[in-house]
C-alpha atoms as a PDB file:
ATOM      1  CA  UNK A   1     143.134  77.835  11.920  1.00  0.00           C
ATOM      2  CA  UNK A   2     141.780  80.651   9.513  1.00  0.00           C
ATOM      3  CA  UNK A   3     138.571  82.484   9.078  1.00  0.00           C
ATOM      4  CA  UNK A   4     136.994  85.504   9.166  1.00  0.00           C
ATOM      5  CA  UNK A   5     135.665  87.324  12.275  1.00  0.00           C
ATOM      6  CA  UNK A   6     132.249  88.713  11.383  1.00  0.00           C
ATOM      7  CA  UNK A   7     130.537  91.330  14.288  1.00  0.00           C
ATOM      8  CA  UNK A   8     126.863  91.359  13.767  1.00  0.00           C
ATOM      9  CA  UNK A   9     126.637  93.240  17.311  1.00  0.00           C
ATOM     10  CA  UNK A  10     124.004  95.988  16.964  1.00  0.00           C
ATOM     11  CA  UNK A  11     124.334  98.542  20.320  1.00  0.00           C
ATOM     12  CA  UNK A  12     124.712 102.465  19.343  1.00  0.00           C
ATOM     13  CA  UNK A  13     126.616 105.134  21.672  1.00  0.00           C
ATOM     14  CA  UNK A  14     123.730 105.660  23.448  1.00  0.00           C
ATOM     15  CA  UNK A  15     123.431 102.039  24.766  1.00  0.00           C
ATOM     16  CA  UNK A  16     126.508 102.201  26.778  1.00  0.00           C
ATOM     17  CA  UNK A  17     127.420 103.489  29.592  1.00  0.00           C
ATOM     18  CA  UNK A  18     129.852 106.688  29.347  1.00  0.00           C
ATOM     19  CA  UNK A  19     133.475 105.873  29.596  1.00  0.00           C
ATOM     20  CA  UNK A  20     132.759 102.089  28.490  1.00  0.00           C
ATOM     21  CA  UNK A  21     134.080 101.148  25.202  1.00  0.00           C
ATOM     22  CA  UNK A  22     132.583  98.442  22.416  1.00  0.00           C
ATOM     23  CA  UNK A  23     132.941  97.427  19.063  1.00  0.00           C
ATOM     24  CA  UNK A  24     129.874  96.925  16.902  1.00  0.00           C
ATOM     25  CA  UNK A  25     130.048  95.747  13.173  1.00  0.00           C
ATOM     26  CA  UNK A  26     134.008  96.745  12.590  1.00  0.00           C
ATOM     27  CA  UNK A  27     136.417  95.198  14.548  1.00  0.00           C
ATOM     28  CA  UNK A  28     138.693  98.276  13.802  1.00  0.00           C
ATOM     29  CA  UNK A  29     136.385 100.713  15.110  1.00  0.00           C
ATOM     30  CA  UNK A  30     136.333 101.119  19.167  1.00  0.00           C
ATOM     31  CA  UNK A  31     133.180 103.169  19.722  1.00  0.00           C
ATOM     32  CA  UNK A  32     133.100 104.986  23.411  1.00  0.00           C
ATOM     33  CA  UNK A  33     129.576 104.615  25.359  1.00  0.00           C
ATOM     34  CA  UNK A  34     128.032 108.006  25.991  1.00  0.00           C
ATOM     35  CA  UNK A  35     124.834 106.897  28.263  1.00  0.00           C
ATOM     36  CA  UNK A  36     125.331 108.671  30.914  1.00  0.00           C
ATOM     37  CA  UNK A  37     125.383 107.384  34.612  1.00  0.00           C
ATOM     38  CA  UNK A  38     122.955 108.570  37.274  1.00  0.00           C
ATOM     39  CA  UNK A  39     123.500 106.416  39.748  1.00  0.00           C
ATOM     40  CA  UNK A  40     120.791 106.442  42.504  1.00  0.00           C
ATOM     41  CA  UNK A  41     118.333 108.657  41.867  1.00  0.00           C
ATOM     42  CA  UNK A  42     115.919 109.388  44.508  1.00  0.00           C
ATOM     43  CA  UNK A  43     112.326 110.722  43.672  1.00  0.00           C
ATOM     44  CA  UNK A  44     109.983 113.007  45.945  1.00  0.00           C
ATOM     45  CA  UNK A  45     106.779 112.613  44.876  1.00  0.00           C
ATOM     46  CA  UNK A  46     104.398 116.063  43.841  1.00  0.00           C
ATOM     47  CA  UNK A  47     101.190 117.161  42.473  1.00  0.00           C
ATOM     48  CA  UNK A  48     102.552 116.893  39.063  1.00  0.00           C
ATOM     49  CA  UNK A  49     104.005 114.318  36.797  1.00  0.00           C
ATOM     50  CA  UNK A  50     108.056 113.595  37.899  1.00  0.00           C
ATOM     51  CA  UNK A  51     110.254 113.013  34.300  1.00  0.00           C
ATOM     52  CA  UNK A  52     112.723 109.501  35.398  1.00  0.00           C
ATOM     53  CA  UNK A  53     115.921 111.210  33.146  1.00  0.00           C
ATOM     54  CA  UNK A  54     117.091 108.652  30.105  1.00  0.00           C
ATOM     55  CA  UNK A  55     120.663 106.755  31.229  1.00  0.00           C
ATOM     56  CA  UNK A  56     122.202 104.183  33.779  1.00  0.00           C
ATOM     57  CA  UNK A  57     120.452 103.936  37.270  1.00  0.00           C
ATOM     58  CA  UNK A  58     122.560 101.506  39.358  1.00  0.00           C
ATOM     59  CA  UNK A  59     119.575 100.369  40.983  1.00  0.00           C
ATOM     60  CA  UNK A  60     119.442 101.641  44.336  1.00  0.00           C
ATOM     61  CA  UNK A  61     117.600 104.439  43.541  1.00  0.00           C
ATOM     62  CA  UNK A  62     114.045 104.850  44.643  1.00  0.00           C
ATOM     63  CA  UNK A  63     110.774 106.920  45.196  1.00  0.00           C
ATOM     64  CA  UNK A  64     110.337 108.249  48.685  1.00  0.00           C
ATOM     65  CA  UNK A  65     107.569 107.452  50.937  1.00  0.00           C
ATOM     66  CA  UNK A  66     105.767 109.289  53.817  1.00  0.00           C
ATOM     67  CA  UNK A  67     104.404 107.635  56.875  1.00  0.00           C
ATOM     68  CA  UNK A  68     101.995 110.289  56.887  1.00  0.00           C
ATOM     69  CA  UNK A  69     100.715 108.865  53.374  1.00  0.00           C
ATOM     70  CA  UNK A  70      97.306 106.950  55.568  1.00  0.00           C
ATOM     71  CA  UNK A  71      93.397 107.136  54.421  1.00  0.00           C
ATOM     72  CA  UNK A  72      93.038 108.956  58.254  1.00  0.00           C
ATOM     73  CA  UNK A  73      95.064 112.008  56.705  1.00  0.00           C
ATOM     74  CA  UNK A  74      93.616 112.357  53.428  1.00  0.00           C
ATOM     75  CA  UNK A  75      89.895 113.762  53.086  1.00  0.00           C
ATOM     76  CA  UNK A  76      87.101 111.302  52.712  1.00  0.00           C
ATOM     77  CA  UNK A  77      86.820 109.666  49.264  1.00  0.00           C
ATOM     78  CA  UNK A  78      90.004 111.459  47.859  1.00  0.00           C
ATOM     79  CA  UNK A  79      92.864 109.321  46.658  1.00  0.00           C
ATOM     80  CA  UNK A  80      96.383 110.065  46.928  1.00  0.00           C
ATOM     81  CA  UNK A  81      98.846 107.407  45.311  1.00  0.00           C
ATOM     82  CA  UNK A  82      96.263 104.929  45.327  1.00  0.00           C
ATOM     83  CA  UNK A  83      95.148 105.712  49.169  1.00  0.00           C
ATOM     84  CA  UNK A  84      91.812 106.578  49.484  1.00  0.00           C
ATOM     85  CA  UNK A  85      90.543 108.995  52.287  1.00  0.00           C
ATOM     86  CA  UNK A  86      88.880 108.727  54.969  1.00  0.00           C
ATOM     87  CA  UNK A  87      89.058 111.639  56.820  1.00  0.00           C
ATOM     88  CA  UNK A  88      85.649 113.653  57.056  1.00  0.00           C
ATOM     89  CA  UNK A  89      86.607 116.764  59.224  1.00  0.00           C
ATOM     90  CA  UNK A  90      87.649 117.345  62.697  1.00  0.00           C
ATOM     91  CA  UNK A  91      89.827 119.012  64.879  1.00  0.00           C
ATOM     92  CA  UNK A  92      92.518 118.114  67.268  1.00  0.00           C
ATOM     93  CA  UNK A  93      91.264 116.962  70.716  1.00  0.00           C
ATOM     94  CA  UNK A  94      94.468 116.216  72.482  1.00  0.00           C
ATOM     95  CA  UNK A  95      94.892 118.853  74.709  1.00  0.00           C
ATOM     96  CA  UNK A  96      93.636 119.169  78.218  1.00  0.00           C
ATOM     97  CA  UNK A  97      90.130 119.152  78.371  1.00  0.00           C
ATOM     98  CA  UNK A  98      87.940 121.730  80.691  1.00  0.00           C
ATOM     99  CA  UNK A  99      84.819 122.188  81.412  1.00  0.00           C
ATOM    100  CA  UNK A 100      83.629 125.178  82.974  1.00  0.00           C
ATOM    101  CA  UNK A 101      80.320 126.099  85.199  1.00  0.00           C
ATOM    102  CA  UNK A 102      79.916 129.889  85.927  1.00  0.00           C
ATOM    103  CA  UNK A 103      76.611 131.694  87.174  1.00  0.00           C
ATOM    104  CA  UNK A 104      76.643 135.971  86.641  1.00  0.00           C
ATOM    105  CA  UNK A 105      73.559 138.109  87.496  1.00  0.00           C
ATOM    106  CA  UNK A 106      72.144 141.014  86.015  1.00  0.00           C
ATOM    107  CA  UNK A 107      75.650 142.906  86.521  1.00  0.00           C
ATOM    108  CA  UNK A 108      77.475 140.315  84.219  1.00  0.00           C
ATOM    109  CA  UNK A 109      80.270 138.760  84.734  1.00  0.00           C
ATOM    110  CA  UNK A 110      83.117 136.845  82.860  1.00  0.00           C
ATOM    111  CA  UNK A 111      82.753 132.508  82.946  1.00  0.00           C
ATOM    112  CA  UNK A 112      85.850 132.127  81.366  1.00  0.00           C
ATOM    113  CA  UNK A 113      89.507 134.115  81.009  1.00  0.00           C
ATOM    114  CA  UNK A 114      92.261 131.792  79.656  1.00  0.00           C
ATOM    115  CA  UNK A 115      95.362 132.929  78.485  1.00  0.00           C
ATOM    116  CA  UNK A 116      96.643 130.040  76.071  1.00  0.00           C
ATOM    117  CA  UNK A 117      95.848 128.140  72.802  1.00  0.00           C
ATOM    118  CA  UNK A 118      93.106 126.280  72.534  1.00  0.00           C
ATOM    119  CA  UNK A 119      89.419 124.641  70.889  1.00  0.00           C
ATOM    120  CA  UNK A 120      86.591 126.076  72.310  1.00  0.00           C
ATOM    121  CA  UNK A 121      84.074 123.314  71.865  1.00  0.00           C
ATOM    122  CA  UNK A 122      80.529 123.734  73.180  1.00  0.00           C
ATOM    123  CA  UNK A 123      78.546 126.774  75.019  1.00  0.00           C
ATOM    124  CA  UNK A 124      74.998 125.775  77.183  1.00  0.00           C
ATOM    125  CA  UNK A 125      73.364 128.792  79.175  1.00  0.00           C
ATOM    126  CA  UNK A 126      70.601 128.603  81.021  1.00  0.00           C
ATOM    127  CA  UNK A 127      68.311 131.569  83.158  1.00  0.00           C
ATOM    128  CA  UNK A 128      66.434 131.509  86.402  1.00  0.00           C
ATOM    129  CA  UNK A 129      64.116 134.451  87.429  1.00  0.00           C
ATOM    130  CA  UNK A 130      63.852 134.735  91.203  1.00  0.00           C
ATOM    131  CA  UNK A 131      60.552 136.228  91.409  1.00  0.00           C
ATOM    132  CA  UNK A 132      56.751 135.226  90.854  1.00  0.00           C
ATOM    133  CA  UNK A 133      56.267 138.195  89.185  1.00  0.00           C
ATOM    134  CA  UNK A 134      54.814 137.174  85.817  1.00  0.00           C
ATOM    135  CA  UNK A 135      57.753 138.347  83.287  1.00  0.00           C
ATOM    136  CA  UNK A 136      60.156 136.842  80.579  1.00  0.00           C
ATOM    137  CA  UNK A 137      63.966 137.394  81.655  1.00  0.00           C
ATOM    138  CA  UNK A 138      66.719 136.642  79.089  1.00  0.00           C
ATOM    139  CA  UNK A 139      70.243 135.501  79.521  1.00  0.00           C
ATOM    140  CA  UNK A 140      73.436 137.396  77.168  1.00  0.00           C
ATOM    141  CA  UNK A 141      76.058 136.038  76.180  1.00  0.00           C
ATOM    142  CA  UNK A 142      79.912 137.145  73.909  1.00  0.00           C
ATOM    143  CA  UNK A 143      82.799 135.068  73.376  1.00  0.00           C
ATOM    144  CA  UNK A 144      85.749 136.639  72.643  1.00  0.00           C
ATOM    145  CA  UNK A 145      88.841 134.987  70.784  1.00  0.00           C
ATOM    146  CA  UNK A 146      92.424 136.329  70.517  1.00  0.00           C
ATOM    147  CA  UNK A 147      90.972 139.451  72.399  1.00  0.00           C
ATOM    148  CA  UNK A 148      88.343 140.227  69.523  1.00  0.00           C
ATOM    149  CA  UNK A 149      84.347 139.876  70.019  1.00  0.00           C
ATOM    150  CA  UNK A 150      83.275 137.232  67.670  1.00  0.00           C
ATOM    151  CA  UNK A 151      79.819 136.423  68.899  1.00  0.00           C
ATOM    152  CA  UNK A 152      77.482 139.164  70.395  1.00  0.00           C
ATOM    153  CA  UNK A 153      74.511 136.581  71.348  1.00  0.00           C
ATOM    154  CA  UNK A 154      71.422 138.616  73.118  1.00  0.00           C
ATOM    155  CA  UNK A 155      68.488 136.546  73.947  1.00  0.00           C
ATOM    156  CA  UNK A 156      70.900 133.131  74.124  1.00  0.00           C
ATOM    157  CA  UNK A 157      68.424 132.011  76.963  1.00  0.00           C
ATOM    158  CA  UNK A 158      65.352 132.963  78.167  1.00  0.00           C
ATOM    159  CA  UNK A 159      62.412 131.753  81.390  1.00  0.00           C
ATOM    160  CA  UNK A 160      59.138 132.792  81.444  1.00  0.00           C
ATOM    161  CA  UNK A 161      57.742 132.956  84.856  1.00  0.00           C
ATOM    162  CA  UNK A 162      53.129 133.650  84.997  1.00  0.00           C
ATOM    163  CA  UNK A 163      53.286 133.914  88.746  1.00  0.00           C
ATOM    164  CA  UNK A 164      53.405 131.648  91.927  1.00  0.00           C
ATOM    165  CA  UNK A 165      50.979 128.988  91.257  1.00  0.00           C
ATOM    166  CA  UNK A 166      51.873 128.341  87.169  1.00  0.00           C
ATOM    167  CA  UNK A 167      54.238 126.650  86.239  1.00  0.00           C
ATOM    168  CA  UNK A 168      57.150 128.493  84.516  1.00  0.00           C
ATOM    169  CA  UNK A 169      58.890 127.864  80.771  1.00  0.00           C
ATOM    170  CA  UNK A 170      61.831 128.716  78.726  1.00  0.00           C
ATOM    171  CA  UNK A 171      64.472 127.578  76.907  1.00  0.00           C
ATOM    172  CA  UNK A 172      68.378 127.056  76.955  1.00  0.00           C
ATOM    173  CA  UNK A 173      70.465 128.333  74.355  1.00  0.00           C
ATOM    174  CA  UNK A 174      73.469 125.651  72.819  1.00  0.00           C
ATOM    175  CA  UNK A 175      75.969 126.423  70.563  1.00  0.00           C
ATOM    176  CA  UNK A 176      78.887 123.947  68.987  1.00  0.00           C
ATOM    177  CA  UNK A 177      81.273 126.291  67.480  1.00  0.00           C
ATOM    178  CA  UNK A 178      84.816 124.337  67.515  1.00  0.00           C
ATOM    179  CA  UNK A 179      86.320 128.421  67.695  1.00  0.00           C
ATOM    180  CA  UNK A 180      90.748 127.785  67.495  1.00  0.00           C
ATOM    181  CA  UNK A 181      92.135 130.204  69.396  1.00  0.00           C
ATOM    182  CA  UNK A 182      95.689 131.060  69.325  1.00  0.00           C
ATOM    183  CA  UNK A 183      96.133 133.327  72.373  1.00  0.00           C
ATOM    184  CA  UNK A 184      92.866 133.857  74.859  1.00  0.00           C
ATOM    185  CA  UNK A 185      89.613 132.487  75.024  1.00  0.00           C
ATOM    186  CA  UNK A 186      87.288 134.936  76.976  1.00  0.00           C
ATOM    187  CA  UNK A 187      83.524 134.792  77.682  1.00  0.00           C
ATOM    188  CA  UNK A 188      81.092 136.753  79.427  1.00  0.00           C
ATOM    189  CA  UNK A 189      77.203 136.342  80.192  1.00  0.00           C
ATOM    190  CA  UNK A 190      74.965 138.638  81.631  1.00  0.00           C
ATOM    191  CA  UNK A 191      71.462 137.737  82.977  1.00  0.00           C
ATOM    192  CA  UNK A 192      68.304 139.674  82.922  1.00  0.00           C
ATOM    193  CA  UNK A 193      66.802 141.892  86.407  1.00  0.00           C
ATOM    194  CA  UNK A 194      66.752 139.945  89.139  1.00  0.00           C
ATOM    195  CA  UNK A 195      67.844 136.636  87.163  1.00  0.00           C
ATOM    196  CA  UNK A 196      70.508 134.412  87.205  1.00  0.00           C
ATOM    197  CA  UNK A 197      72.292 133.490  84.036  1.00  0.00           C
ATOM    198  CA  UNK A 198      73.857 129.781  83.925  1.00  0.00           C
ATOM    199  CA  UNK A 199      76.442 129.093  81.910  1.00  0.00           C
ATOM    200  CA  UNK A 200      78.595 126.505  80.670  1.00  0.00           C
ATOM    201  CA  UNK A 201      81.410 126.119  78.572  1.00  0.00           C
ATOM    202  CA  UNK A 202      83.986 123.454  76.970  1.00  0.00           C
ATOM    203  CA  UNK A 203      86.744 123.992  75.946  1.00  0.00           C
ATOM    204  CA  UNK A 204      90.413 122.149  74.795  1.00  0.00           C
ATOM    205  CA  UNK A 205      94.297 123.606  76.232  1.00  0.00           C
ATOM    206  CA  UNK A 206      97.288 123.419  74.621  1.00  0.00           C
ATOM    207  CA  UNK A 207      96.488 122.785  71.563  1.00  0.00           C
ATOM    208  CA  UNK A 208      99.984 122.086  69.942  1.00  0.00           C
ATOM    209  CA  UNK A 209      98.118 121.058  65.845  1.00  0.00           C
ATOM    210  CA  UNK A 210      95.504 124.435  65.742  1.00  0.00           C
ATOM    211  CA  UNK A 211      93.212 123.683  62.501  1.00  0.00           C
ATOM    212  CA  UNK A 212      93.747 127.079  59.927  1.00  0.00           C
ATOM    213  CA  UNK A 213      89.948 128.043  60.853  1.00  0.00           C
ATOM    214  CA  UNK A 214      88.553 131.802  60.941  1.00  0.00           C
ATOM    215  CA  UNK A 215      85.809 131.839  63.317  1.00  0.00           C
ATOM    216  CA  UNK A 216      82.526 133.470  62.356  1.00  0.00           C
ATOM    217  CA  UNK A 217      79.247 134.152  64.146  1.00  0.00           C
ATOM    218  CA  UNK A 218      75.895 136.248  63.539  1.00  0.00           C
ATOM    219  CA  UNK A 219      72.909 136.962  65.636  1.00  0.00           C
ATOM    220  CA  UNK A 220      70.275 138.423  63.501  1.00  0.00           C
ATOM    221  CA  UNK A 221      66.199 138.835  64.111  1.00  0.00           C
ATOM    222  CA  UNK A 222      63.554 138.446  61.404  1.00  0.00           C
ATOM    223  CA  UNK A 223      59.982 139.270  60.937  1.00  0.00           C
ATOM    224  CA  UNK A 224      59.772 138.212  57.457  1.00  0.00           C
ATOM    225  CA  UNK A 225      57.736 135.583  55.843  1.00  0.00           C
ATOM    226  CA  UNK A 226      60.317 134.969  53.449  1.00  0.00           C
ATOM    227  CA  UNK A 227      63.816 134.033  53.494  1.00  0.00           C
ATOM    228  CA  UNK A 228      66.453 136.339  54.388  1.00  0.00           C
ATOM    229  CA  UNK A 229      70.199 135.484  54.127  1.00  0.00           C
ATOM    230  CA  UNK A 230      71.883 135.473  57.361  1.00  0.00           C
ATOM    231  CA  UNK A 231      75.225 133.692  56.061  1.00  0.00           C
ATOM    232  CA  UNK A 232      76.605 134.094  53.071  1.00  0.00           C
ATOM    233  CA  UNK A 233      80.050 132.226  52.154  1.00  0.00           C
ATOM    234  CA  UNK A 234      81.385 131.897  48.548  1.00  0.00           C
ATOM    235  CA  UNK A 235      84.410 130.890  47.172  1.00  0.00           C
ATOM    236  CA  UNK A 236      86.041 129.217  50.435  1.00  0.00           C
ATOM    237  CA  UNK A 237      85.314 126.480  52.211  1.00  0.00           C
ATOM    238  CA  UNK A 238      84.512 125.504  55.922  1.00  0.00           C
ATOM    239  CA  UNK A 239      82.150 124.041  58.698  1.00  0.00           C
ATOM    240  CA  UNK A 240      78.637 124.800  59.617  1.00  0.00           C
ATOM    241  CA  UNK A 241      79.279 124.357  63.518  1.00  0.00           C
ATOM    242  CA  UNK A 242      76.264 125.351  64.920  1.00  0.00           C
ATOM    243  CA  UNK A 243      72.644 126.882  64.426  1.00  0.00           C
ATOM    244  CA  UNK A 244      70.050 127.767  67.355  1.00  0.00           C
ATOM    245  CA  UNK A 245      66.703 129.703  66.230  1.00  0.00           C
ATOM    246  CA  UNK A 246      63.707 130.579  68.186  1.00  0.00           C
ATOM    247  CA  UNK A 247      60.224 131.738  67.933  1.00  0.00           C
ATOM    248  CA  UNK A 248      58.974 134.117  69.680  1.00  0.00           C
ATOM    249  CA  UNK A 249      54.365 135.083  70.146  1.00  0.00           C
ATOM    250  CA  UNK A 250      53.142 132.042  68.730  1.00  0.00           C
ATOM    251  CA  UNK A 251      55.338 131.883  65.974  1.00  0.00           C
ATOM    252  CA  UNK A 252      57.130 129.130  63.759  1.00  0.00           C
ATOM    253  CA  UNK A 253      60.868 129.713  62.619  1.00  0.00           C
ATOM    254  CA  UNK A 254      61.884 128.678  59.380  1.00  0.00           C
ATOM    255  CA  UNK A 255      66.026 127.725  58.213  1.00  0.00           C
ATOM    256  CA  UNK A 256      67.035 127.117  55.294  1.00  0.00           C
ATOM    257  CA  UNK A 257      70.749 125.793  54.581  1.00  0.00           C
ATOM    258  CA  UNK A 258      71.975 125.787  51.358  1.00  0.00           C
ATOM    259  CA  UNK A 259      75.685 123.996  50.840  1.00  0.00           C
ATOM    260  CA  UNK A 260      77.665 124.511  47.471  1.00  0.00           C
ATOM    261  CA  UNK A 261      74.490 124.615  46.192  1.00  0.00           C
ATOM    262  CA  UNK A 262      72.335 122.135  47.008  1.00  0.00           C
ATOM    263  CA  UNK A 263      69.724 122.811  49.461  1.00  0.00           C
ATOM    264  CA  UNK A 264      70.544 120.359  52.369  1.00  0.00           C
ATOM    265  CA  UNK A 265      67.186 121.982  55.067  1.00  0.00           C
ATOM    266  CA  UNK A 266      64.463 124.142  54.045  1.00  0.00           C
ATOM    267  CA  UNK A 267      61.853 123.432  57.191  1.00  0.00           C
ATOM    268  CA  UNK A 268      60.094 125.111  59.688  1.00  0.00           C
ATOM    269  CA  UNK A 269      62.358 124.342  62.901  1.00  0.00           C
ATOM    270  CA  UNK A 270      61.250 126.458  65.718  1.00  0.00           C
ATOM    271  CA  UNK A 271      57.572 127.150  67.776  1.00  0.00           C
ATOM    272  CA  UNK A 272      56.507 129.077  70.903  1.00  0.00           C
ATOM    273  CA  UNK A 273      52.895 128.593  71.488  1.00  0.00           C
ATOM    274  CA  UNK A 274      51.106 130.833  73.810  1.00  0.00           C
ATOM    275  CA  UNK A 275      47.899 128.892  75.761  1.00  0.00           C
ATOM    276  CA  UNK A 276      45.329 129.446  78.561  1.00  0.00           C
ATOM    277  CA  UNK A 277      43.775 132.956  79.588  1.00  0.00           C
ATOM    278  CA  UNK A 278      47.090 133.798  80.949  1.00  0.00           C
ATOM    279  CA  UNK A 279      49.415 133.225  77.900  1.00  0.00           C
ATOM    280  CA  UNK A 280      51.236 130.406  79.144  1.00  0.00           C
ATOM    281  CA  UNK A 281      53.510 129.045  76.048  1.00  0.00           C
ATOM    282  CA  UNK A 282      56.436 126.337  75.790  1.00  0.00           C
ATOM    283  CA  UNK A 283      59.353 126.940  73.770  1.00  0.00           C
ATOM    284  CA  UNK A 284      60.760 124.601  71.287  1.00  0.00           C
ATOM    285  CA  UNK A 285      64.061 126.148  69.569  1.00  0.00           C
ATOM    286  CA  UNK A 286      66.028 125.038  67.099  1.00  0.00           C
ATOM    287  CA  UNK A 287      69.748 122.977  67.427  1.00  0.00           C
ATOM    288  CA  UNK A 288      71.505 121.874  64.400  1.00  0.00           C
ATOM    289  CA  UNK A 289      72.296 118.506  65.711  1.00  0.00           C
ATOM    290  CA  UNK A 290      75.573 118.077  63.654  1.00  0.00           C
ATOM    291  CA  UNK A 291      78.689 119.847  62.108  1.00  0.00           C
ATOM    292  CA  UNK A 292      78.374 120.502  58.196  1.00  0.00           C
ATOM    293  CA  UNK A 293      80.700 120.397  55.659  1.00  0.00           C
ATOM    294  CA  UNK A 294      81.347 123.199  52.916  1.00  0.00           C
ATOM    295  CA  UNK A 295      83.550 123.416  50.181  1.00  0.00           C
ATOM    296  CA  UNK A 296      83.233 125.979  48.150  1.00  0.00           C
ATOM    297  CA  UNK A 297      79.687 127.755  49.401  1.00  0.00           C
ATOM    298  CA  UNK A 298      77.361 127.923  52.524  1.00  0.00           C
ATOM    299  CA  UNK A 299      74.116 129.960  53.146  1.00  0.00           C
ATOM    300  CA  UNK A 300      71.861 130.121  55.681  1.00  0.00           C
ATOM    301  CA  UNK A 301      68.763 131.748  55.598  1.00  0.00           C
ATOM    302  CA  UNK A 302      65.808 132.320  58.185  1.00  0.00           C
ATOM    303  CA  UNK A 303      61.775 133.472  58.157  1.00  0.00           C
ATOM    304  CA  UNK A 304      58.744 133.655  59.986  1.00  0.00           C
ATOM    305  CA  UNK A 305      55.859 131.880  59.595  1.00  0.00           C
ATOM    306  CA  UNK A 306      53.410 134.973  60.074  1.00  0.00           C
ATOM    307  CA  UNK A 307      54.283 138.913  60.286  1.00  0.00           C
ATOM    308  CA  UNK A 308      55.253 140.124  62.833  1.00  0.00           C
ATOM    309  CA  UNK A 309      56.433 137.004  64.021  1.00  0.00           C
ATOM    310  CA  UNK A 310      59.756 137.651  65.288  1.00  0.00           C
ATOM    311  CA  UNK A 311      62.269 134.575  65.159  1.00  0.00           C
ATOM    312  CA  UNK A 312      66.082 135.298  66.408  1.00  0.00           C
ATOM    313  CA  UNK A 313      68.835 132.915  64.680  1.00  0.00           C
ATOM    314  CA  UNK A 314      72.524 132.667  65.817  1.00  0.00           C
ATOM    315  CA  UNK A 315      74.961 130.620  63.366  1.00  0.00           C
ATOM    316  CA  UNK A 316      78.646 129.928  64.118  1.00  0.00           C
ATOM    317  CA  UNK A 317      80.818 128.727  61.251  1.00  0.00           C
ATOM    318  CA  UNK A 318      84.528 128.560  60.574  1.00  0.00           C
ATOM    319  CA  UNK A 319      86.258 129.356  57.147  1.00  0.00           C
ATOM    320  CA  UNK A 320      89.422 127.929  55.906  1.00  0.00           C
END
């Protein structure tokens, strides 16, 4: 049988794999593949873009994956490989909890002295007088982390006593400030003459995750009816752990917190009111009731409703 042997075949060099050979339209011309042959090729994902190179892939290649890849690990509302966030800010509370009661008088004394890592979560002081001698005593307190004074807090708690047969007043001072500390955790308290300072303190051991945090405090006073900055953070962000203000003389204490920009409180917050022919008076400070989220600016500013009025602000905050 006779004919003719027609190739209509249309592949190029590129279409075959390198070291394969092919004809295409001339059966007397043996062309040699040159695609070349990557075999498995295994992808870790990045920020950017990854190129998938031209040429043979043998099919058991593939793009790695991460266990870690889960909405709890990625911040709120932020997607990742189509996994949206949920996180929204925290630390980690796995260590061995401790809570710790201490009482100091006028001498001072230190509540806590741990050697360690560790969270230091919450701070509540309280001050007895143990006189009837009409007077207003004041309880101190400093927390120290990694052996360096980050809080200097005068006036943290205060009783007002208006003799034997009234009845007495004050207020307790509370602070959040979720503080990492890497190697001690150290406070002290000191209580006014003839007073008894109360104070307790949480805190977490052991802490094996630490968040990257830089812990920040400031006590400041004011007797201006305008705002004053008392924190000002730019170009970072952070938490807003905790704010206590009060008034002092039958005053009002105003905050205002400003976060990247957008004015989130701008009230009065805080009142002592001074009564009866003896200047009785109730305090009513001022506890931000909830950790705050920054991420690029915070400030926090503080006023007076009338001059002189003096109002006294402590803010603790942590930058990443």
């Amino acid at each position: 049988q006779t004919g003719t042997l027609e190739l209509t075949g249309n592949a190029v060099a590129a279409d075959v794999l390198s070291g394969k050979t092919f004809y295409n339209t001339n059966p007397k011309s043996k062309i040699s593949g040159s695609m070349i042959n990557r075999g498995a090729v295994i992808i870790t994902p990045g920020a950017t873009n990854k190129a998938i190179a031209a040429g043979y892939h043998d099919g058991q290649g593939y793009v790695k994956g991460d266990a870690n890849l889960v909405a709890a690990n990625i911040k709120k509302n932020v997607k990742i490989f189509n996994v949206t966030g949920s996180f929204i800010g925290g630390v980690d509370l796995s260590g061995t909890p401790t809570v710790v009661c201490g009482s100091v008088g006028e001498s001072g004394g230190t509540v806590v002295n741990y050697s360690g890592s560790g969270i230091l979560l919450g701070l509540q002081q309280t001050i007895h007088y143990s006189s009837d001698s009409a007077v207003t005593r004041y309880g101190n307190v400093n927390i120290y982390i990694d052996g360096s004074l980050i809080a200097d807090f005068s006036r943290f708690s205060a009783t007002t006593v208006y003799g034997s047969t009234q009845p007495r007043a004050g207020y307790s001072g509370v602070i959040t400030p979720y503080f990492p500390f890497t190697q001690s955790l150290r406070i002290d308290a000191k209580a006014g003459l003839i007073s008894t300072a109360y104070t307790n303190v949480s805190y977490i051991k052991n802490v094996s995750n630490l968040p990257n945090w830089t812990p920040k405090a400031v006590a400041e006073g004011t007797n201006y009816t305008t705002f004053r900055n008392i924190v000002s953070v730019s170009g970072k962000g952070g938490y807003l752990t905790s704010i206590f203000q009060y008034a002092s003389s039958n005053y009002r204490g105003r905050i205002e917190i400003i976060i990247d920009g957008v004015t989130v409180l701008s009230e009065y917050v805080s009142r002592t009111y001074y009564f009866g022919s003896d200047n009785q008076c109730y305090y009513r400070p001022f506890i931000l009731p909830t950790i705050l989220r920054f991420n690029n600016s915070l400030t926090v500013k503080h006023a007076s409703s009338d001059s002189p009025g003096s109002v006294y602000t402590k803010v603790t905050w942590v930058e990443e």
